[in-house]
Protein backbone atom coordinates (compact mmCIF):
# COMPACT_ATOMS: atom_id res chain seq x y z
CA UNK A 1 0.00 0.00 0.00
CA UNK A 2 1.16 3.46 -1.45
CA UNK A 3 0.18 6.33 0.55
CA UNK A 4 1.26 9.66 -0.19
CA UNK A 5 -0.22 12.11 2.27
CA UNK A 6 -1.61 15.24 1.44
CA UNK A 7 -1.89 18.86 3.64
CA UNK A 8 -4.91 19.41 5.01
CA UNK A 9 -6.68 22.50 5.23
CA UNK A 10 -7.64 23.49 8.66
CA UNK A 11 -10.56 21.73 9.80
CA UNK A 12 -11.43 20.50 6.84
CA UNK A 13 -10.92 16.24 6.66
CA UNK A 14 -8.43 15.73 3.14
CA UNK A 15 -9.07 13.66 0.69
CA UNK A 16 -8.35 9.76 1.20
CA UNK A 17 -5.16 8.95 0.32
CA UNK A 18 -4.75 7.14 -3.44
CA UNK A 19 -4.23 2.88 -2.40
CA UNK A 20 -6.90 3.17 -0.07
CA UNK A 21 -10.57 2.25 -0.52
CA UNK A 22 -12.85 5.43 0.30
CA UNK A 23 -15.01 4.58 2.91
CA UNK A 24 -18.64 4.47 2.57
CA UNK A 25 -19.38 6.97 5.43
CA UNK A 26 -18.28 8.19 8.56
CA UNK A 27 -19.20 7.15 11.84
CA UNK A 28 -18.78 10.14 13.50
CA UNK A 29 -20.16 12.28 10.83
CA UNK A 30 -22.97 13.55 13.29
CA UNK A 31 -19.92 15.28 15.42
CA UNK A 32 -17.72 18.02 15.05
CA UNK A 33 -15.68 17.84 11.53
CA UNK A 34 -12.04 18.30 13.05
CA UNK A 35 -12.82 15.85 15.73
CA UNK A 36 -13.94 12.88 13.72
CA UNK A 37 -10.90 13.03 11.66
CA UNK A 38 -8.78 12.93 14.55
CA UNK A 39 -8.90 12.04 18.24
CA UNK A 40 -9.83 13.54 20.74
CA UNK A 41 -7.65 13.10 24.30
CA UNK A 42 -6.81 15.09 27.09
CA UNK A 43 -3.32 15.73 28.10
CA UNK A 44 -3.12 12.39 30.04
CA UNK A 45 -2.23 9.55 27.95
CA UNK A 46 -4.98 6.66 27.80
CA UNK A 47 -1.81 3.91 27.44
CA UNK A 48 0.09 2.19 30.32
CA UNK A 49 3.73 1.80 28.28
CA UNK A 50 4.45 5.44 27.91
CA UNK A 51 7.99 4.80 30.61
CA UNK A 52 9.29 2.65 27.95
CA UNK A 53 9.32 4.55 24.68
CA UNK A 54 12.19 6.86 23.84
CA UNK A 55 12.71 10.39 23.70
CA UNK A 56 11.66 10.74 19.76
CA UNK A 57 8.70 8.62 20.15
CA UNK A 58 7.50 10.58 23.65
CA UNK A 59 7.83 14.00 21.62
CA UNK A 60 5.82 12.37 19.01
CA UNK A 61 3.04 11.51 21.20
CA UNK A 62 3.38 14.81 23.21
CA UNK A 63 2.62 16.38 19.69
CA UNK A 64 -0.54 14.76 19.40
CA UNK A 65 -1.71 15.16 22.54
CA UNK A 66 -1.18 18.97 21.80
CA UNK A 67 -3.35 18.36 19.08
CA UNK A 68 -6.15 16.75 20.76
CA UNK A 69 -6.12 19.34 23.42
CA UNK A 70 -6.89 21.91 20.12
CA UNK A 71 -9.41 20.10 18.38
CA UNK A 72 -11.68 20.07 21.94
CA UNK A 73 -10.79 23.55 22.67
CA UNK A 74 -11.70 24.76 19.00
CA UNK A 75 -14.87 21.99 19.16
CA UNK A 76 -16.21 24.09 22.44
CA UNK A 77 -15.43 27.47 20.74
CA UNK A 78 -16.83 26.47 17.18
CA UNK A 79 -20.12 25.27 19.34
CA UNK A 80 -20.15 28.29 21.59
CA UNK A 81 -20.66 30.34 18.63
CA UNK A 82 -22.98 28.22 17.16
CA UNK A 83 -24.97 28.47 19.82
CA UNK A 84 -24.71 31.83 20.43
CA UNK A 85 -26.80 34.67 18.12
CA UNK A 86 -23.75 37.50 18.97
CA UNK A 87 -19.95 36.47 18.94
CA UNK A 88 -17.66 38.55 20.61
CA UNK A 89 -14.55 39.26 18.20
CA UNK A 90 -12.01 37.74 20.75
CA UNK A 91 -13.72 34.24 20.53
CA UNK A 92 -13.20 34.29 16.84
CA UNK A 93 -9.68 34.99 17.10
CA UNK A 94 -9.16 32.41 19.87
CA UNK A 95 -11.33 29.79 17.51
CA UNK A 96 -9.16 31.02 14.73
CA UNK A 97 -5.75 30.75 16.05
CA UNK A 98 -6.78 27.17 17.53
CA UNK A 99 -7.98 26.23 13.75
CA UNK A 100 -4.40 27.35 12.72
CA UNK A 101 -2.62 25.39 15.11
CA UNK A 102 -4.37 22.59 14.48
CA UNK A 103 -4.18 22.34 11.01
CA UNK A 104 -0.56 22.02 11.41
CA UNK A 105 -0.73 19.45 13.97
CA UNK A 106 -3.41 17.79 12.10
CA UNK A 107 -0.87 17.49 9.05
CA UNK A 108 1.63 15.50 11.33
CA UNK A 109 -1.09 13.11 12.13
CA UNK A 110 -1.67 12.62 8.67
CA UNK A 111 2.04 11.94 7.42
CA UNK A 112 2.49 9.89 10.04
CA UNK A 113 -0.53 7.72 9.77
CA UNK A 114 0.67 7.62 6.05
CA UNK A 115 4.53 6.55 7.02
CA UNK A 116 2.76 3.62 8.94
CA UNK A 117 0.59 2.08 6.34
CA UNK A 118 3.54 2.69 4.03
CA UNK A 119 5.99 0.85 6.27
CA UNK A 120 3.79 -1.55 8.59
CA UNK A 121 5.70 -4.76 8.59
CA UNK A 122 8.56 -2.36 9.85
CA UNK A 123 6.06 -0.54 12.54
CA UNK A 124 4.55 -4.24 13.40
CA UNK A 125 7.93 -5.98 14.19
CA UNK A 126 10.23 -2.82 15.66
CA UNK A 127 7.86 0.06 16.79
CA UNK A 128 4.59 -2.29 17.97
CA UNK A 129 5.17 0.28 21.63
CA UNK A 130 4.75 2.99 19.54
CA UNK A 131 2.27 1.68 17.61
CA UNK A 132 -0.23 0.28 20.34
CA UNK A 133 -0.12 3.86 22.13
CA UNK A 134 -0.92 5.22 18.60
CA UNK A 135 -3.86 3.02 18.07
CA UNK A 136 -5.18 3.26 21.90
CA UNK A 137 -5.07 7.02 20.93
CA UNK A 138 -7.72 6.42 18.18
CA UNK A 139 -6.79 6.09 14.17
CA UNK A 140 -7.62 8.83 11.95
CA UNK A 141 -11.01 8.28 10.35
CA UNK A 142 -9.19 8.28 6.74
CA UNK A 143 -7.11 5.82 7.72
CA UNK A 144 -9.43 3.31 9.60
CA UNK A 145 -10.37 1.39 6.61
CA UNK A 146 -6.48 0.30 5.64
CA UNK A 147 -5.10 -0.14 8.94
CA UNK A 148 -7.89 -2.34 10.54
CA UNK A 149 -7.46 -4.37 7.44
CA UNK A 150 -3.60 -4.45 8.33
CA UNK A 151 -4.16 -5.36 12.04
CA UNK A 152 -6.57 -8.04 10.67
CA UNK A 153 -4.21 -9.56 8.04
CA UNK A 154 -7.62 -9.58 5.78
CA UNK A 155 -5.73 -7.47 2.82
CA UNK A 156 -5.07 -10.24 0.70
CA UNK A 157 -7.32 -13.21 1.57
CA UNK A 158 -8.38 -15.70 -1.00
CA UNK A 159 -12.52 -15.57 0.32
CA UNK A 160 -12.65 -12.39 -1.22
CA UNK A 161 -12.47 -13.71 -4.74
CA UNK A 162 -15.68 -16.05 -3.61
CA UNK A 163 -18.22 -12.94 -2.33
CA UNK A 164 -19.61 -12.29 -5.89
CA UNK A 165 -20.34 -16.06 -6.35
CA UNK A 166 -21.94 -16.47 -3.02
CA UNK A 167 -24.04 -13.23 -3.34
CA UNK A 168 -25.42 -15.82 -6.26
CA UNK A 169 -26.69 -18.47 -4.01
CA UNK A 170 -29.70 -18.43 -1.60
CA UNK A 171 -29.34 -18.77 1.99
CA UNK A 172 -31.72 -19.98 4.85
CA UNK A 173 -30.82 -17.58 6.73
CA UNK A 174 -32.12 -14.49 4.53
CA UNK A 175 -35.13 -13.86 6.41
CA UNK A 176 -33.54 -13.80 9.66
CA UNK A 177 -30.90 -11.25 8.15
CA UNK A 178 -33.84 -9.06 6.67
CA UNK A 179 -35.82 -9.09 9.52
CA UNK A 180 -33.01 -7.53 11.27
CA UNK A 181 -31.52 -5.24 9.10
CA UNK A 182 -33.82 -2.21 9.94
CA UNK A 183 -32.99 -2.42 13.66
CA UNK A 184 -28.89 -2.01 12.61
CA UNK A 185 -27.97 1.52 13.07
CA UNK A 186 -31.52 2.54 12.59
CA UNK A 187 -30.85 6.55 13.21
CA UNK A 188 -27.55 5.98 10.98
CA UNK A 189 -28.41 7.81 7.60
CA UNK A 190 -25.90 5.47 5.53
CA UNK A 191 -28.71 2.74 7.00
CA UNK A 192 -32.22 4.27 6.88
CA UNK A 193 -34.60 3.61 4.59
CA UNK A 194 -35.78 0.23 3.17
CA UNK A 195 -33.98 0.41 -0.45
CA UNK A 196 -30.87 2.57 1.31
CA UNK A 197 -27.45 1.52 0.11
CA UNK A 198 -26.15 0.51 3.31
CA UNK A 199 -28.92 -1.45 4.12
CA UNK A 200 -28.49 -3.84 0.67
CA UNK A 201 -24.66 -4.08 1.27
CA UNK A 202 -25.44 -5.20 4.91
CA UNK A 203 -27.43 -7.91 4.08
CA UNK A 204 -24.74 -9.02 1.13
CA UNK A 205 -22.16 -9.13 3.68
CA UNK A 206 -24.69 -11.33 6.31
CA UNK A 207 -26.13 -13.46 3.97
CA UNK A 208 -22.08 -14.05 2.62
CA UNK A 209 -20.78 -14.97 5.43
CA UNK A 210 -23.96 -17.33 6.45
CA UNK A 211 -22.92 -19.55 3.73
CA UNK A 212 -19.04 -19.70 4.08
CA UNK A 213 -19.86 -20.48 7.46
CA UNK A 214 -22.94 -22.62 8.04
CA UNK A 215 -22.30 -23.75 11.40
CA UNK A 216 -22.62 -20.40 13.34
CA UNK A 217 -24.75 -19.01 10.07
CA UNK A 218 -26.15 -16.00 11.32
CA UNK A 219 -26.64 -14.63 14.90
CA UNK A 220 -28.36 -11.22 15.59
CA UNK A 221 -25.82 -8.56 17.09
CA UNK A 222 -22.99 -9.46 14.16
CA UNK A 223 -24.81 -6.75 12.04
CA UNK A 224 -23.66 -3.69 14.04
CA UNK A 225 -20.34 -5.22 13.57
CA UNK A 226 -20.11 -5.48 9.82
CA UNK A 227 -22.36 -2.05 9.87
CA UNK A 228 -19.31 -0.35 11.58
CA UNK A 229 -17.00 -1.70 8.81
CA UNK A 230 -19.01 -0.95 6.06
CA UNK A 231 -19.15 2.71 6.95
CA UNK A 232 -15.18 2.08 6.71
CA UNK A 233 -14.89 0.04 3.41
CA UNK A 234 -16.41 -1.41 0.76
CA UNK A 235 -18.54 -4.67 0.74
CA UNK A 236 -16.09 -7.02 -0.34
CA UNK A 237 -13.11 -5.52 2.21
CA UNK A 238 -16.19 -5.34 4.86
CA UNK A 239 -17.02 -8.96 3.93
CA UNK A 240 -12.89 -10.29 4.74
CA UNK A 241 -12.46 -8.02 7.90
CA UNK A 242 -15.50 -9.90 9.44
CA UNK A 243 -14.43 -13.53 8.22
CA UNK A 244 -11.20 -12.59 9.65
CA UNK A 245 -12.29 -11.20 13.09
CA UNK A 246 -14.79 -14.15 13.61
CA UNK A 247 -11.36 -16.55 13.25
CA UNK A 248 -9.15 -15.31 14.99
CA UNK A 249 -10.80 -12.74 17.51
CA UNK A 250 -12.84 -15.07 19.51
CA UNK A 251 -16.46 -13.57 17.71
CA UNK A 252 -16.82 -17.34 16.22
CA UNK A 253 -17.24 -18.92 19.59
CA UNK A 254 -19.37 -16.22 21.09
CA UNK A 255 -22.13 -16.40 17.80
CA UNK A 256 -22.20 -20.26 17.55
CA UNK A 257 -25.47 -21.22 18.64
CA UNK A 258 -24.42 -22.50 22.10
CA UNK A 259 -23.43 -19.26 22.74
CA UNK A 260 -21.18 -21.19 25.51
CA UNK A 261 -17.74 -18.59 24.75
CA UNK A 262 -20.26 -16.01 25.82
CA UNK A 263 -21.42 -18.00 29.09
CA UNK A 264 -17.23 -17.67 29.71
CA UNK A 265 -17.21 -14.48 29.30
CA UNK A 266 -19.43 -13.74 31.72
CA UNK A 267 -18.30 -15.71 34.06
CA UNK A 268 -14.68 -14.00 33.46
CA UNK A 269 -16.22 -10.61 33.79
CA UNK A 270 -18.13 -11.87 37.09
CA UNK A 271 -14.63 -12.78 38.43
CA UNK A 272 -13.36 -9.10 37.89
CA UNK A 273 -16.58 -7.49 39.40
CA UNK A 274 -16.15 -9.77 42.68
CA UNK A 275 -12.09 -8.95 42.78
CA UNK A 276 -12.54 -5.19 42.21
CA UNK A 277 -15.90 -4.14 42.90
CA UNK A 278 -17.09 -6.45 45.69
CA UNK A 279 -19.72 -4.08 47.02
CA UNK A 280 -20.99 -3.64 43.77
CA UNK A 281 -20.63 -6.74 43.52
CA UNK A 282 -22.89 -7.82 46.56
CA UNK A 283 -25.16 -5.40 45.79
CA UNK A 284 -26.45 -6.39 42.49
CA UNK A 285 -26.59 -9.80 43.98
CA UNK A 286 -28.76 -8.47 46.24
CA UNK A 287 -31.01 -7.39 43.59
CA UNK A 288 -30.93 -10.30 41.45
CA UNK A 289 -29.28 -8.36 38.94
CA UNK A 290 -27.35 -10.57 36.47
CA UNK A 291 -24.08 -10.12 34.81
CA UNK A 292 -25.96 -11.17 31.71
CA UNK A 293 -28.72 -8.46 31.44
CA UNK A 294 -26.48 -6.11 30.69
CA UNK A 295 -22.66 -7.30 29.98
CA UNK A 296 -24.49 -9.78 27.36
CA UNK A 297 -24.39 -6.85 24.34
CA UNK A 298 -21.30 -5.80 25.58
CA UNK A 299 -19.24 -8.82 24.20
CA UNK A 300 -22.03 -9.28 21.57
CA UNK A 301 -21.84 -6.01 20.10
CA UNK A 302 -17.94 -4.41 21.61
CA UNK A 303 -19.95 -1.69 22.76
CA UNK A 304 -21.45 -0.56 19.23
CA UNK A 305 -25.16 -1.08 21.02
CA UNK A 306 -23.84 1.03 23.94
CA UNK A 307 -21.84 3.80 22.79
CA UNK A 308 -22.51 7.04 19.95
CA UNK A 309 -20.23 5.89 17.19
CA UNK A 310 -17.21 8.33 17.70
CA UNK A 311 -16.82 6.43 21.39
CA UNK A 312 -17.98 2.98 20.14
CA UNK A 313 -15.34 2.98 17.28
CA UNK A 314 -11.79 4.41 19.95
CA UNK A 315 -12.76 1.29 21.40
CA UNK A 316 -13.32 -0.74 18.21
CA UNK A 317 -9.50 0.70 17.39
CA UNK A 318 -8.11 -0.84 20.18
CA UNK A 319 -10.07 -4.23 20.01
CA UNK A 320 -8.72 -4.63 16.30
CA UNK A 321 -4.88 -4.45 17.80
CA UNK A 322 -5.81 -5.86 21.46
CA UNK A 323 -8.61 -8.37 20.90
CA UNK A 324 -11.58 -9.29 23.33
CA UNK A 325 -9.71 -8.09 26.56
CA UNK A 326 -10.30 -4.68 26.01
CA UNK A 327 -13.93 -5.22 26.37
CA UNK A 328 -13.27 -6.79 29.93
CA UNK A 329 -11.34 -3.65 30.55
CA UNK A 330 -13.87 -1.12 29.26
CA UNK A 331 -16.89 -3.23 31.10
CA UNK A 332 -15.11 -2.94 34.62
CA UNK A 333 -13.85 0.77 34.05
CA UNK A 334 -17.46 2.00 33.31
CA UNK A 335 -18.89 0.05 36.42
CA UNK A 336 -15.79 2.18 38.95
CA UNK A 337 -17.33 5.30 37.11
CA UNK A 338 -21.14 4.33 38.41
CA UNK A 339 -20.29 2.53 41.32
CA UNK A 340 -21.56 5.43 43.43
CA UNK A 341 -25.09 5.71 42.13
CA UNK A 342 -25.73 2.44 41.34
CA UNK A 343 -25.46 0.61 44.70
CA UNK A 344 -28.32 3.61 45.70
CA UNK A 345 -30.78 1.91 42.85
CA UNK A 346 -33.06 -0.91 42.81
CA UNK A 347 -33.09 -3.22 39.51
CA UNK A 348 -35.37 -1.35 37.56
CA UNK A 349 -33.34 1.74 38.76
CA UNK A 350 -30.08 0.08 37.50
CA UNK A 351 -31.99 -1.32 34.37
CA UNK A 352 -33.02 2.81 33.32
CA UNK A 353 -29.47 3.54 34.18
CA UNK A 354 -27.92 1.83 32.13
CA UNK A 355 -29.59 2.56 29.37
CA UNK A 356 -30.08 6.45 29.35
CA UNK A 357 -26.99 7.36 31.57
CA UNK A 358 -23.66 5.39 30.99
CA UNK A 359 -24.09 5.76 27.28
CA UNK A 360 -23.53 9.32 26.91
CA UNK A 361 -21.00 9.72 29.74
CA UNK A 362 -17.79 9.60 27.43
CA UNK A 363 -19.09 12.08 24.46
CA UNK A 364 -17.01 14.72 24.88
CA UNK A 365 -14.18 12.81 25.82
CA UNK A 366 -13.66 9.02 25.22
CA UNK A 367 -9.69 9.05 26.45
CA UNK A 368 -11.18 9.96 29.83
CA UNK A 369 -12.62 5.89 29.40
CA UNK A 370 -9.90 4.53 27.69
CA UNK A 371 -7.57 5.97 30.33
CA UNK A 372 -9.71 4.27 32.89
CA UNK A 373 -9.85 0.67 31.01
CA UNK A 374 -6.25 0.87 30.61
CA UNK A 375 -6.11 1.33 34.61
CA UNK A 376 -7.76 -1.94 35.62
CA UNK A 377 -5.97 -5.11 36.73
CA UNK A 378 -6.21 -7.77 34.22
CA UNK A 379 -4.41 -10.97 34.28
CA UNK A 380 -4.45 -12.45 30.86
CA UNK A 381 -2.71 -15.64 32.39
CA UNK A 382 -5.28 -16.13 35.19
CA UNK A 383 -8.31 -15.25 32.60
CA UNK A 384 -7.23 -18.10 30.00
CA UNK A 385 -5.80 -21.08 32.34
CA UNK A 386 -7.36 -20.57 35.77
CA UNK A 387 -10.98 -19.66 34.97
CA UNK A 388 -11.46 -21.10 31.50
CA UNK A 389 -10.93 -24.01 33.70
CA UNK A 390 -12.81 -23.59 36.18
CA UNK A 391 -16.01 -22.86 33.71
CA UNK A 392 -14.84 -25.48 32.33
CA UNK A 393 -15.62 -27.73 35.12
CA UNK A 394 -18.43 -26.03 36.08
CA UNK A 395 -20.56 -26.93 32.90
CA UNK A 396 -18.85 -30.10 33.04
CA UNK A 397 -20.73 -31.09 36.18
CA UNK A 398 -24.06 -29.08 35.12
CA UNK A 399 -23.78 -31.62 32.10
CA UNK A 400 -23.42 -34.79 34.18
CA UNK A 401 -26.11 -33.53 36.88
CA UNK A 402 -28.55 -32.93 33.99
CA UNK A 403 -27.79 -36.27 32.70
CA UNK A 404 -28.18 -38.06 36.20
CA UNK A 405 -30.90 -36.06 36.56
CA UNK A 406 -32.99 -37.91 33.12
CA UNK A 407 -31.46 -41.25 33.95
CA UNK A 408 -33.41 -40.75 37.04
CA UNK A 409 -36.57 -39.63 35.30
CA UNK A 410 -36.01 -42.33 32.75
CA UNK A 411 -35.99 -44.93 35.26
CA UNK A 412 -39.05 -43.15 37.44
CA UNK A 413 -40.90 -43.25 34.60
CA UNK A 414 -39.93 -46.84 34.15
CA UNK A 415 -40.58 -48.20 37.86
CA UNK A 416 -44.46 -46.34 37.09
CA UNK A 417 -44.90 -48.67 34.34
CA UNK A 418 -44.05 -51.99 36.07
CA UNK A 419 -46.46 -50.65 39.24
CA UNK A 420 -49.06 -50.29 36.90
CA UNK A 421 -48.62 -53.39 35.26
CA UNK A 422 -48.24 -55.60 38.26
CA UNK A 423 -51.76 -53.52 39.67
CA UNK A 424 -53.56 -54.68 36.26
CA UNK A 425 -52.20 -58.38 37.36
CA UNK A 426 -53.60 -58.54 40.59
């Protein structure tokens, strides 16, 4: 991939660069224009390996924090005059001089985004420090679509040269997929409408994937998935990202029909809440309120079901480069931030909670989440061995208790029979 970057033009997003596919639309098109070409982040940095980067690469990322800390100040002033019917002529100068500064900051990004795609086998194997704070700091909108592909390894992938063929056939799942295609991004103009573009290239890329992969077929919540992509990429692209993240990213398990990866999950999650949050902890115990009712989308969805689109997709970012874990951290992070009010609710408090509150916490500034995630304990090691395990066992002995449990019914049933009989004899 050939990328040669171009200047932008203060706030203005530049054209995509020449080798890459233009992507359908943005996710964050509904926010401001500067921010949903760049991150946003406070002056903290949402990454836990800063200490071990050098000098060059600290400067690098002190540069775009700089640049983050712009793009919210000129987002508050642009919307202050918005919002405002008189503007006082030292606002405009302040929103003006932030534009300017930007715009050269905003250029670095750009170059340097390019220099990665241009040189990634180099960035994977010597600079992957660099490059994981660069990623946890959110990719550039113009550059999503080429460097999840990257992360992916879905750029060259022989499946691709099968989507027009399969497109062909009929699957059994098609009714499923249409039924659910209206309820995908719903409010997402790429998506409204019955005959709307995105909505016909969603259901190429579900009903493409049902057939390469019959088993798991399709399972509701995998739309707002591939609906992310495709406001990345095109179809096809859309179509190998997916096939790639349901191999190798743990999706596959947690869509099979057992659904038994996402019982794990849960349980995993469950673990955390009980180590770091044990009041919490007690206290949705207390109110019968399950892990599942509402960590279930979570892992389902990675938080597209949850979050507006500009914080949904920093997170997406990360899971592309991190996998499933960041979801654990994100999940746990969010619960510290609430802990507070929600032991003071009852279910149907907690239930209304999180669904009109936590949402819209982290609009104006995802980093202040990521920075968060990236500060909860996690112990890959004691995730994978010790409590894959253990649910391991667990459903082991659920399995032979349920089978005990119809032997004995079986031979209840049986023991009826020969009472009967022997009462018809005498």
């Amino acid at each position: 991939f050939q990328v040669r970057p171009r200047r932008p033009r203060g706030l203005h997003r530049p054209p995509p660069p020449p080798a890459m596919a233009s992507p359908a639309v943005s996710p964050d098109s509904s926010s401001h224009e500067g921010l949903s070409s760049v991150n946003s982040a406070p002056a903290c940095s949402p990454t836990s390996d800063s200490e071990n980067l050098s000098p060059d690469e600290l400067e690098l990322l002190a540069k775009l924090e700089e640049q983050n800390r712009l793009l919210e100040a000129d987002s508050k002033s642009m919307r202050s005059m918005n919002g405002s019917r008189r503007n006082s002529g030292s606002s405009l100068v302040s929103s003006s001089s932030a534009s300017s500064n930007l715009s050269h900051l905003e250029e670095d990004t750009w170059i340097l985004w390019g220099r990665i795609v241009n040189e990634w086998d180099e960035w994977r194997k010597k600079k992957e420090k660099l490059l994981k704070e660069l990623i946890r700091k959110g990719i550039p909108h113009h550059f999503r679509a080429i460097v999840w592909q990257l992360l992916c390894s879905a750029t060259d992938m022989p499946v691709k040269n099968q989507y027009s063929e399969l497109l062909k056939m009929s699957s059994p799942c098609e009714k499923l997929i249409r039924r659910d295609i209206a309820r995908t991004y719903p409010e997402h103009e790429f998506f409204k409408g019955q005959d709307s573009l995105g909505q016909e290239v969603l259901f190429n890329v579900m009903k493409a994937y049902s057939l390469v992969d019959r088993e798991v077929g399709y399972c509701q919540g995998s739309a707002f998935i591939v609906g992310l992509l495709l406001m990345q990429m095109p179809e096809e692209e859309a179509f190998c990202v997916f096939v790639r993240l349901m191999q190798e990213y743990r999706l596959r398990e947690l869509f099979k029909p057992s659904m038994a990866e996402l019982g794990l999950c849960i349980y995993q999650f469950e673990y955390l809440l009980q180590e770091q949050l044990p009041e919490l902890n007690i206290h949705f115990r207390s109110q019968s309120f399950l892990t599942s009712m509402y960590a279930s989308s979570w892992f389902l969805t990675l938080f597209l079901t949850t979050f507006p689109l500009p914080v949904a997709t920093r997170v997406f970012d990360i899971f592309m480069y991190e996998g499933l874990e960041i979801v654990f951290r994100v999940g746990v992070a969010l619960l510290q931030f609430n802990q507070a009010e929600l032991v003071q609710l009852d279910m149907e408090g907690m239930s209304q909670y999180f669904q009109k509150v936590i949402p819209h916490q982290f609009d104006s500034c995802p980093d202040k989440l990521i920075l968060k995630a990236f500060q909860v304990k996690y112990n890959p090691k004691k995730m994978k061995s010790r409590l894959e395990k253990e649910y391991a066992a667990i459903k082991n002995k659920e399995m032979e208790e349920q089978i005990e449990i119809k032997r004995l019914r079986t031979e209840n049933r049986l023991l009826k029979q020969r009472i009967e009989t022997l009462e018809k004899v005498s």
